[in-house]
PDB file of N, CA and C in Angstrom:
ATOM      1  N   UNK A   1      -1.461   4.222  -9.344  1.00  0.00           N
ATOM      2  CA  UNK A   1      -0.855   3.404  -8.319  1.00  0.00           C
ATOM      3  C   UNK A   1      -1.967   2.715  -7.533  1.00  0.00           C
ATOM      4  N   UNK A   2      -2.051   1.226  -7.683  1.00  0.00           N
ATOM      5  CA  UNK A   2      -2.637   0.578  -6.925  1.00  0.00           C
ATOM      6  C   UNK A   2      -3.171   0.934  -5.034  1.00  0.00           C
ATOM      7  N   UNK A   3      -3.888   1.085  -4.969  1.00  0.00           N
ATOM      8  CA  UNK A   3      -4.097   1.516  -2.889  1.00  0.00           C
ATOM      9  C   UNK A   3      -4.179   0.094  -2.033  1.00  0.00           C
ATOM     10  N   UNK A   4      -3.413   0.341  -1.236  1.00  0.00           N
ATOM     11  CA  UNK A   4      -3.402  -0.634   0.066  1.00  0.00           C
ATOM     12  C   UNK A   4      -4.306   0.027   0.967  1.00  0.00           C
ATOM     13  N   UNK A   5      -4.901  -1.254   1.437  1.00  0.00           N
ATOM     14  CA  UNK A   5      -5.514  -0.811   3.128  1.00  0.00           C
ATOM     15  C   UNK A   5      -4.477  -1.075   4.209  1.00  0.00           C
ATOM     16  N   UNK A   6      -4.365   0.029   4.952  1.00  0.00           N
ATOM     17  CA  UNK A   6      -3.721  -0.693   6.050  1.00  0.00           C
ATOM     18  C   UNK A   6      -3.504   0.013   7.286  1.00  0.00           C
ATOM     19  N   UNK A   7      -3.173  -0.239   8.549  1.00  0.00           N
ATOM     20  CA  UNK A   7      -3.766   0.087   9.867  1.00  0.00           C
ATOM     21  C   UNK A   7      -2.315   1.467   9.939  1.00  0.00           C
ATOM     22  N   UNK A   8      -2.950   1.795  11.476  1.00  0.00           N
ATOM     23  CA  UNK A   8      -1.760   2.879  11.589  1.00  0.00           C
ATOM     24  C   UNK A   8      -0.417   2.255  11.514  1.00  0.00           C
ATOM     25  N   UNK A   9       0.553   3.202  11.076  1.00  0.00           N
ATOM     26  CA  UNK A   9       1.747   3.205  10.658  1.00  0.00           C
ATOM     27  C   UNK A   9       2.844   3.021  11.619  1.00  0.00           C
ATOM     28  N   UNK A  10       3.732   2.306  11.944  1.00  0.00           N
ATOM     29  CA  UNK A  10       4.196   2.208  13.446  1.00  0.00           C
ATOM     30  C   UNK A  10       5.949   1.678  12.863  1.00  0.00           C
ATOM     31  N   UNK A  11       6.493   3.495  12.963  1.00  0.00           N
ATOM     32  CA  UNK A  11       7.784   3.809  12.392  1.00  0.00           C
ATOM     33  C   UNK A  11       7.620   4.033  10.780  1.00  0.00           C
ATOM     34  N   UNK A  12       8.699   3.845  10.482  1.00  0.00           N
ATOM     35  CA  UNK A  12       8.957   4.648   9.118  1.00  0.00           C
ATOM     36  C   UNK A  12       7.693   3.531   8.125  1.00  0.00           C
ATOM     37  N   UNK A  13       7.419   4.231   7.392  1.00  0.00           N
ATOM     38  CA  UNK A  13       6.504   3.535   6.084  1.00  0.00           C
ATOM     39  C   UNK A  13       7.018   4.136   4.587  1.00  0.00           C
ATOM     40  N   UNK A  14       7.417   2.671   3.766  1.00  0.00           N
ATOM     41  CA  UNK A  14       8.013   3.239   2.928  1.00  0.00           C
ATOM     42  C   UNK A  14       6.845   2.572   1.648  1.00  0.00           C
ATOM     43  N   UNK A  15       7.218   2.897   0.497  1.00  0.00           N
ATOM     44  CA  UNK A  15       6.000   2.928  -0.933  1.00  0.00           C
ATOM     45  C   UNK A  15       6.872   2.130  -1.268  1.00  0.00           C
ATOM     46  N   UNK A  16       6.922   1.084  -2.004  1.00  0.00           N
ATOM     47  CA  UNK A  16       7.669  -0.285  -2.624  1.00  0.00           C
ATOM     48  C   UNK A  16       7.010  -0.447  -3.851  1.00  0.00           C
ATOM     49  N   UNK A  17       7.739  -0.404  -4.991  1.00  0.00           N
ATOM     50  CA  UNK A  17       7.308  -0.910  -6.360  1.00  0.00           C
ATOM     51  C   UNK A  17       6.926  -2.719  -6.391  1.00  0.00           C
ATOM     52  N   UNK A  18       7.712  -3.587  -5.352  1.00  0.00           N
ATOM     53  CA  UNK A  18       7.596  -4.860  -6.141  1.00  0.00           C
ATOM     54  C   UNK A  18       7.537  -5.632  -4.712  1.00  0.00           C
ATOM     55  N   UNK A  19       7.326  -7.178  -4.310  1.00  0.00           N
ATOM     56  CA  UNK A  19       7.731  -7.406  -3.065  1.00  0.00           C
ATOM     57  C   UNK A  19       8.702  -7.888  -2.510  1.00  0.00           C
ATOM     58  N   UNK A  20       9.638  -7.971  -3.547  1.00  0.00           N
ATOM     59  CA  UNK A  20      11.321  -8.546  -2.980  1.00  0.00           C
ATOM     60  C   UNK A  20      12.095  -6.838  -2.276  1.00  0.00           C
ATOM     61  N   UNK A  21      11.863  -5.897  -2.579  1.00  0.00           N
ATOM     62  CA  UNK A  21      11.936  -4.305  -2.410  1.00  0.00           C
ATOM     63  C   UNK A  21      11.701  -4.546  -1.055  1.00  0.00           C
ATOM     64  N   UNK A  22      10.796  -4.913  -0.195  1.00  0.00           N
ATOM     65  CA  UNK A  22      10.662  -4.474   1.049  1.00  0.00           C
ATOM     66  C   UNK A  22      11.436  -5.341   2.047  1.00  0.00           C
ATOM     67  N   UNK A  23      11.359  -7.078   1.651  1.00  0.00           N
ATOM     68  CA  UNK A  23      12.420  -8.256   2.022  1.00  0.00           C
ATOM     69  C   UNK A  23      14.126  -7.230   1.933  1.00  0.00           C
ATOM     70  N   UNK A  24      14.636  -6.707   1.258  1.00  0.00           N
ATOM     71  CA  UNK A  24      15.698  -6.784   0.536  1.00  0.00           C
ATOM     72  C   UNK A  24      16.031  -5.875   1.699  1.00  0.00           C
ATOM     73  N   UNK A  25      15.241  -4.590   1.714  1.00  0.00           N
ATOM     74  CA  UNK A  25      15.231  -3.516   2.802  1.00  0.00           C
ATOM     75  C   UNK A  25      15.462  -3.789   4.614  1.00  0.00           C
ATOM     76  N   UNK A  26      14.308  -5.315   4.610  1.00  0.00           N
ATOM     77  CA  UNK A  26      14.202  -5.519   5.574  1.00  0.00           C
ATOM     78  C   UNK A  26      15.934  -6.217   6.575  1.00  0.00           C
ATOM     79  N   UNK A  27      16.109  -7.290   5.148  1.00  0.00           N
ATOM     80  CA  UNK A  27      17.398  -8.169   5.614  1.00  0.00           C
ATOM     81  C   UNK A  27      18.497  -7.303   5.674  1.00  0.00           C
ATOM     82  N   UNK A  28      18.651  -6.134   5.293  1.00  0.00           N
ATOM     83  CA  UNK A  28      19.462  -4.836   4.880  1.00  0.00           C
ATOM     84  C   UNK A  28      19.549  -4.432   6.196  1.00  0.00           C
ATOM     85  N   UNK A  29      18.457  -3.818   6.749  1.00  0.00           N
ATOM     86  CA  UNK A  29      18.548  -3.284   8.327  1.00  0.00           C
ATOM     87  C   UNK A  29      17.932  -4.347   9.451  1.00  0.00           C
ATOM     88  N   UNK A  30      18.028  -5.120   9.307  1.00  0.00           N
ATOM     89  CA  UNK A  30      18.101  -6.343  10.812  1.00  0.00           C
ATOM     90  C   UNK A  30      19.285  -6.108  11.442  1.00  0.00           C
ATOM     91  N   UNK A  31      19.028  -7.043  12.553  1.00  0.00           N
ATOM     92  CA  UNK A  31      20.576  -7.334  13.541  1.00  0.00           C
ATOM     93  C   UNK A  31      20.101  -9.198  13.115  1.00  0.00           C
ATOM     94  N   UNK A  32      18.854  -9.525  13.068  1.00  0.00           N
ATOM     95  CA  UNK A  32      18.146 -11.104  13.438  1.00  0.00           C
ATOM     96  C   UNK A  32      16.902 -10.803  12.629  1.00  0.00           C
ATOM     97  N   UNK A  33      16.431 -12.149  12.685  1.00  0.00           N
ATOM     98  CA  UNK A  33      14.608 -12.002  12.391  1.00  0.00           C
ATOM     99  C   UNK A  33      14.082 -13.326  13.221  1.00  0.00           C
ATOM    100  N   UNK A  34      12.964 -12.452  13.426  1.00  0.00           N
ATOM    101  CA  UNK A  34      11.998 -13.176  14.285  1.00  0.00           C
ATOM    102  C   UNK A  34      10.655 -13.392  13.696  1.00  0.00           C
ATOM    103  N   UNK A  35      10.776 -15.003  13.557  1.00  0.00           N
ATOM    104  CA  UNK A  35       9.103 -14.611  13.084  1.00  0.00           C
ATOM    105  C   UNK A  35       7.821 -15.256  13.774  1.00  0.00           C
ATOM    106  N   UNK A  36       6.834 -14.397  13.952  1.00  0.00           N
ATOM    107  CA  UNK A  36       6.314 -14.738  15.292  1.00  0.00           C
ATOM    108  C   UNK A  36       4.963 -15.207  14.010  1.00  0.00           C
ATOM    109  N   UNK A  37       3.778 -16.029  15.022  1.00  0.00           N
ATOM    110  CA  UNK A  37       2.660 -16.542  13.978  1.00  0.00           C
ATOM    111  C   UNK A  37       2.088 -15.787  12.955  1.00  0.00           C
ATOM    112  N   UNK A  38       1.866 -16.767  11.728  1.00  0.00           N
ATOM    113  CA  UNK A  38       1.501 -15.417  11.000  1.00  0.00           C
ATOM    114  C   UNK A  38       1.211 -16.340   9.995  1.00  0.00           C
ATOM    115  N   UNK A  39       0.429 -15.771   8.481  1.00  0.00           N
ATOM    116  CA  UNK A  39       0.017 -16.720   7.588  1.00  0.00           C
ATOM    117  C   UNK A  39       1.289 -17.075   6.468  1.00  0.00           C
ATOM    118  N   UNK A  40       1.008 -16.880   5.505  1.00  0.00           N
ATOM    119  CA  UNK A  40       1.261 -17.748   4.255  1.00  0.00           C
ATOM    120  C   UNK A  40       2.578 -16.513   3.826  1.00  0.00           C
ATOM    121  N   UNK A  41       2.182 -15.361   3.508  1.00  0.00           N
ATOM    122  CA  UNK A  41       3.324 -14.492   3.662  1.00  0.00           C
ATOM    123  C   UNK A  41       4.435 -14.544   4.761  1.00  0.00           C
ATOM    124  N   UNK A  42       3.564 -14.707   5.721  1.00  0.00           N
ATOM    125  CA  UNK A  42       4.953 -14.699   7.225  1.00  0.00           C
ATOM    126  C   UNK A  42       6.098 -16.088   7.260  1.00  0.00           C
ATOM    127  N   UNK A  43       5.648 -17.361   6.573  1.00  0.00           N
ATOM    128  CA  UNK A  43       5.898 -18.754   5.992  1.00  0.00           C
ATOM    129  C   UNK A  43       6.981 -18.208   5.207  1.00  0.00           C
ATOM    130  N   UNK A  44       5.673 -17.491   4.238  1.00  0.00           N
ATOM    131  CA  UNK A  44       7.496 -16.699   2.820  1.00  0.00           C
ATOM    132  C   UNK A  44       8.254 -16.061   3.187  1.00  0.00           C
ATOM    133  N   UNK A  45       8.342 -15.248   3.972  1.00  0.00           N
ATOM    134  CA  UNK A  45       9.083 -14.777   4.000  1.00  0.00           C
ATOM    135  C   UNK A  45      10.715 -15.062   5.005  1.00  0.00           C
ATOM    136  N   UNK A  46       9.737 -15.948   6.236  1.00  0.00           N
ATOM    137  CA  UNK A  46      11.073 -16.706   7.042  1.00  0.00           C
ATOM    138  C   UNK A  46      11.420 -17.833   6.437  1.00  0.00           C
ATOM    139  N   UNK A  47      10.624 -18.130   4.894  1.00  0.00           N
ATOM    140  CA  UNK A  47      11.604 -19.120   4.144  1.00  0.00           C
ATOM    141  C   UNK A  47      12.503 -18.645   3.138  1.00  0.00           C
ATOM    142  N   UNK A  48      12.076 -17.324   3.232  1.00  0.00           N
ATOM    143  CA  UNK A  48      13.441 -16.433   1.811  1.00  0.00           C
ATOM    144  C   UNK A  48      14.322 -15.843   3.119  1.00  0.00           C
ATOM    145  N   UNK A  49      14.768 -15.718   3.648  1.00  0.00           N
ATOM    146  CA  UNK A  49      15.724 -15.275   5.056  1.00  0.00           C
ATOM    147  C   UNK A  49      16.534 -16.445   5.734  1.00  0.00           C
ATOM    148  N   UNK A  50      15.647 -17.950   5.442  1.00  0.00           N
ATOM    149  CA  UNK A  50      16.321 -19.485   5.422  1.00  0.00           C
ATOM    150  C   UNK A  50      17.162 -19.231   4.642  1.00  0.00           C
ATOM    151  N   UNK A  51      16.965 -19.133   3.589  1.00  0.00           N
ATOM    152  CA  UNK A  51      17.494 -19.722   2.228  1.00  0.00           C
ATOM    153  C   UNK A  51      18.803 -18.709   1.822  1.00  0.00           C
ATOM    154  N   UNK A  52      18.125 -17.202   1.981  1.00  0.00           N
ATOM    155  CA  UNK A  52      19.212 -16.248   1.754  1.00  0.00           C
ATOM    156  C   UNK A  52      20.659 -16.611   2.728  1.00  0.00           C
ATOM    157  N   UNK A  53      19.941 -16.514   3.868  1.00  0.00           N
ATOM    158  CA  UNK A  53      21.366 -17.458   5.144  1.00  0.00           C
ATOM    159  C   UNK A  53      22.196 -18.615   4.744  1.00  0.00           C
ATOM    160  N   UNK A  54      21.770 -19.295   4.171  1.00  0.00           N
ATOM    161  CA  UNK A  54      21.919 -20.968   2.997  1.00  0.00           C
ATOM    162  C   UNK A  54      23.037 -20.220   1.742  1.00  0.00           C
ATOM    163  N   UNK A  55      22.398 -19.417   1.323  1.00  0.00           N
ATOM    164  CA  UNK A  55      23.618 -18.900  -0.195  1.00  0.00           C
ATOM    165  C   UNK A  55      24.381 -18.076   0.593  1.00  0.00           C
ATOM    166  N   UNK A  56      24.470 -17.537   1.749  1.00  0.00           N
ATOM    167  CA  UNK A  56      25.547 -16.458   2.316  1.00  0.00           C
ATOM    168  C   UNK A  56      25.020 -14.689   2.166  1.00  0.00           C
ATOM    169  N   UNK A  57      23.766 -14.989   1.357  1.00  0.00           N
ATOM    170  CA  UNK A  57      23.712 -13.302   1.568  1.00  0.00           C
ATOM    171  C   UNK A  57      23.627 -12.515   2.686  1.00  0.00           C
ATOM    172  N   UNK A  58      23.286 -13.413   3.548  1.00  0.00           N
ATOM    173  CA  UNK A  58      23.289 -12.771   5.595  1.00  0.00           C
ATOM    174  C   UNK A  58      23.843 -13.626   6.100  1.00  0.00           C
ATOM    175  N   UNK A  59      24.077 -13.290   7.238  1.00  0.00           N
ATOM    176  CA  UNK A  59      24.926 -13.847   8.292  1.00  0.00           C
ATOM    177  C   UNK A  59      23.984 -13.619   9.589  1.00  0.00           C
ATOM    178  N   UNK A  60      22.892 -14.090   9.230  1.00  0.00           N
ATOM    179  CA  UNK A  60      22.287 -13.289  10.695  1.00  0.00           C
ATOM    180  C   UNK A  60      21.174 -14.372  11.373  1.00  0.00           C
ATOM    181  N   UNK A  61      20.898 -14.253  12.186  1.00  0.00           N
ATOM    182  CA  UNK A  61      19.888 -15.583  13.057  1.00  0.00           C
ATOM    183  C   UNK A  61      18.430 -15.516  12.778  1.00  0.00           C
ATOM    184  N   UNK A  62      18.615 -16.476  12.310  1.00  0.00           N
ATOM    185  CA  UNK A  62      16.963 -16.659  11.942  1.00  0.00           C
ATOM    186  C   UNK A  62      15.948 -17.400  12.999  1.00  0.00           C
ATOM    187  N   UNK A  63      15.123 -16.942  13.860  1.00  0.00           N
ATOM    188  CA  UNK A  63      14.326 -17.854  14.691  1.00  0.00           C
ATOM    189  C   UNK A  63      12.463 -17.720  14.907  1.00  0.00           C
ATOM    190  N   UNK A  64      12.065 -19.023  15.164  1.00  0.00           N
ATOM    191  CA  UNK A  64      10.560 -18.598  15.715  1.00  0.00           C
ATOM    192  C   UNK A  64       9.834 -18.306  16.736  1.00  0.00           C
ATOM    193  N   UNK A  65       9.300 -17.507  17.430  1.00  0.00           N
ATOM    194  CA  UNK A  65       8.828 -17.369  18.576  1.00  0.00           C
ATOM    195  C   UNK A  65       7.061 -18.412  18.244  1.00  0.00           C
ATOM    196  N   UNK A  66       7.698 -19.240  18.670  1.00  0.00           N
ATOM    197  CA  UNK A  66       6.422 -20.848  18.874  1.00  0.00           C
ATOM    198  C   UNK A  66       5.513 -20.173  20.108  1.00  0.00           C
ATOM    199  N   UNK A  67       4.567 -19.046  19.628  1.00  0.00           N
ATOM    200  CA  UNK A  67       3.392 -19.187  20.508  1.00  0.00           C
ATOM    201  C   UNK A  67       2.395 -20.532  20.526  1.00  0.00           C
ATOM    202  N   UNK A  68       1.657 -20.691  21.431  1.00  0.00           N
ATOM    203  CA  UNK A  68       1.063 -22.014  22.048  1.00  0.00           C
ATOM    204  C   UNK A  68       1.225 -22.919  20.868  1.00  0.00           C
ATOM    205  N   UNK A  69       2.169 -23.150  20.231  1.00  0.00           N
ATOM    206  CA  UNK A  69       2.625 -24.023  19.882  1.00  0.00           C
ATOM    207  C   UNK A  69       2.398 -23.645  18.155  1.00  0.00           C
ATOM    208  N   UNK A  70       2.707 -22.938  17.939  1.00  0.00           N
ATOM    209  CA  UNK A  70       2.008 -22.521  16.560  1.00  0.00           C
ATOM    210  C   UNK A  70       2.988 -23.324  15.152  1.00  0.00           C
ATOM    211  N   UNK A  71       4.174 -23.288  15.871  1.00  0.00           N
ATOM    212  CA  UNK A  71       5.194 -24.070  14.797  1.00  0.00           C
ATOM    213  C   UNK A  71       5.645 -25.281  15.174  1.00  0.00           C
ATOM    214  N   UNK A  72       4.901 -25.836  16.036  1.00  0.00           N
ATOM    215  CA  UNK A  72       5.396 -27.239  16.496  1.00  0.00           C
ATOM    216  C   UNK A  72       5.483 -27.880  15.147  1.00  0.00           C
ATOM    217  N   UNK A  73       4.359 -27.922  14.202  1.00  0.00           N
ATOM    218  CA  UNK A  73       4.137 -29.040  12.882  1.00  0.00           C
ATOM    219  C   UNK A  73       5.241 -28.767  12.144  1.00  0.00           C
ATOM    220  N   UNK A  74       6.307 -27.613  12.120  1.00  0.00           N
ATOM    221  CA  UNK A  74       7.243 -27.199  11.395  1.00  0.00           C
ATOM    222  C   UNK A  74       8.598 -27.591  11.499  1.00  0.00           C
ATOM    223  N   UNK A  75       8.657 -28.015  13.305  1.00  0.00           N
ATOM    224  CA  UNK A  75       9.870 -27.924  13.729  1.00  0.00           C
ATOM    225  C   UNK A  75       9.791 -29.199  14.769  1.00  0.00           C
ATOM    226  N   UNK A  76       8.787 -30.116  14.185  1.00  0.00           N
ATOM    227  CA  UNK A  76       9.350 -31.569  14.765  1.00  0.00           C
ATOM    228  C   UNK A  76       9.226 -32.305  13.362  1.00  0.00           C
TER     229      UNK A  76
END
């Protein structure tokens, strides 16, 4: 099994075979998602939570918290 680095653990930590496994988990137990700045993964992933909302698999609010302006280029 491949090793991750990664910082302390903050709530449950689960072992995931693939990376739609942890998305699937995630949209599973939301109320919303929030996605606050973040790179190229954080992009993917509040664009598979768009899209899932788009085919009906959630029903749930998707939004960005625009620190100093971090998604302006996105959302004008």
């Amino acid at each position: 099994m491949p090793l991750e680095i990664s910082g302390e653990p903050v709530g449950e930590v689960r072992i995931v075979s693939d990376m739609h496994e942890p998305k699937a988990a995630m949209a599973q137990g939301a109320d919303a998602f929030i996605a606050l700045p973040g790179g190229y993964g954080t992009m993917e992933e509040l664009l598979e939570m768009i899209t899932w909302a788009q085919l009906g698999i959630h029903k749930k609010q998707v939004g960005l918290l625009n620190v100093d302006g971090y998604y302006f280029a996105c959302i004008i």
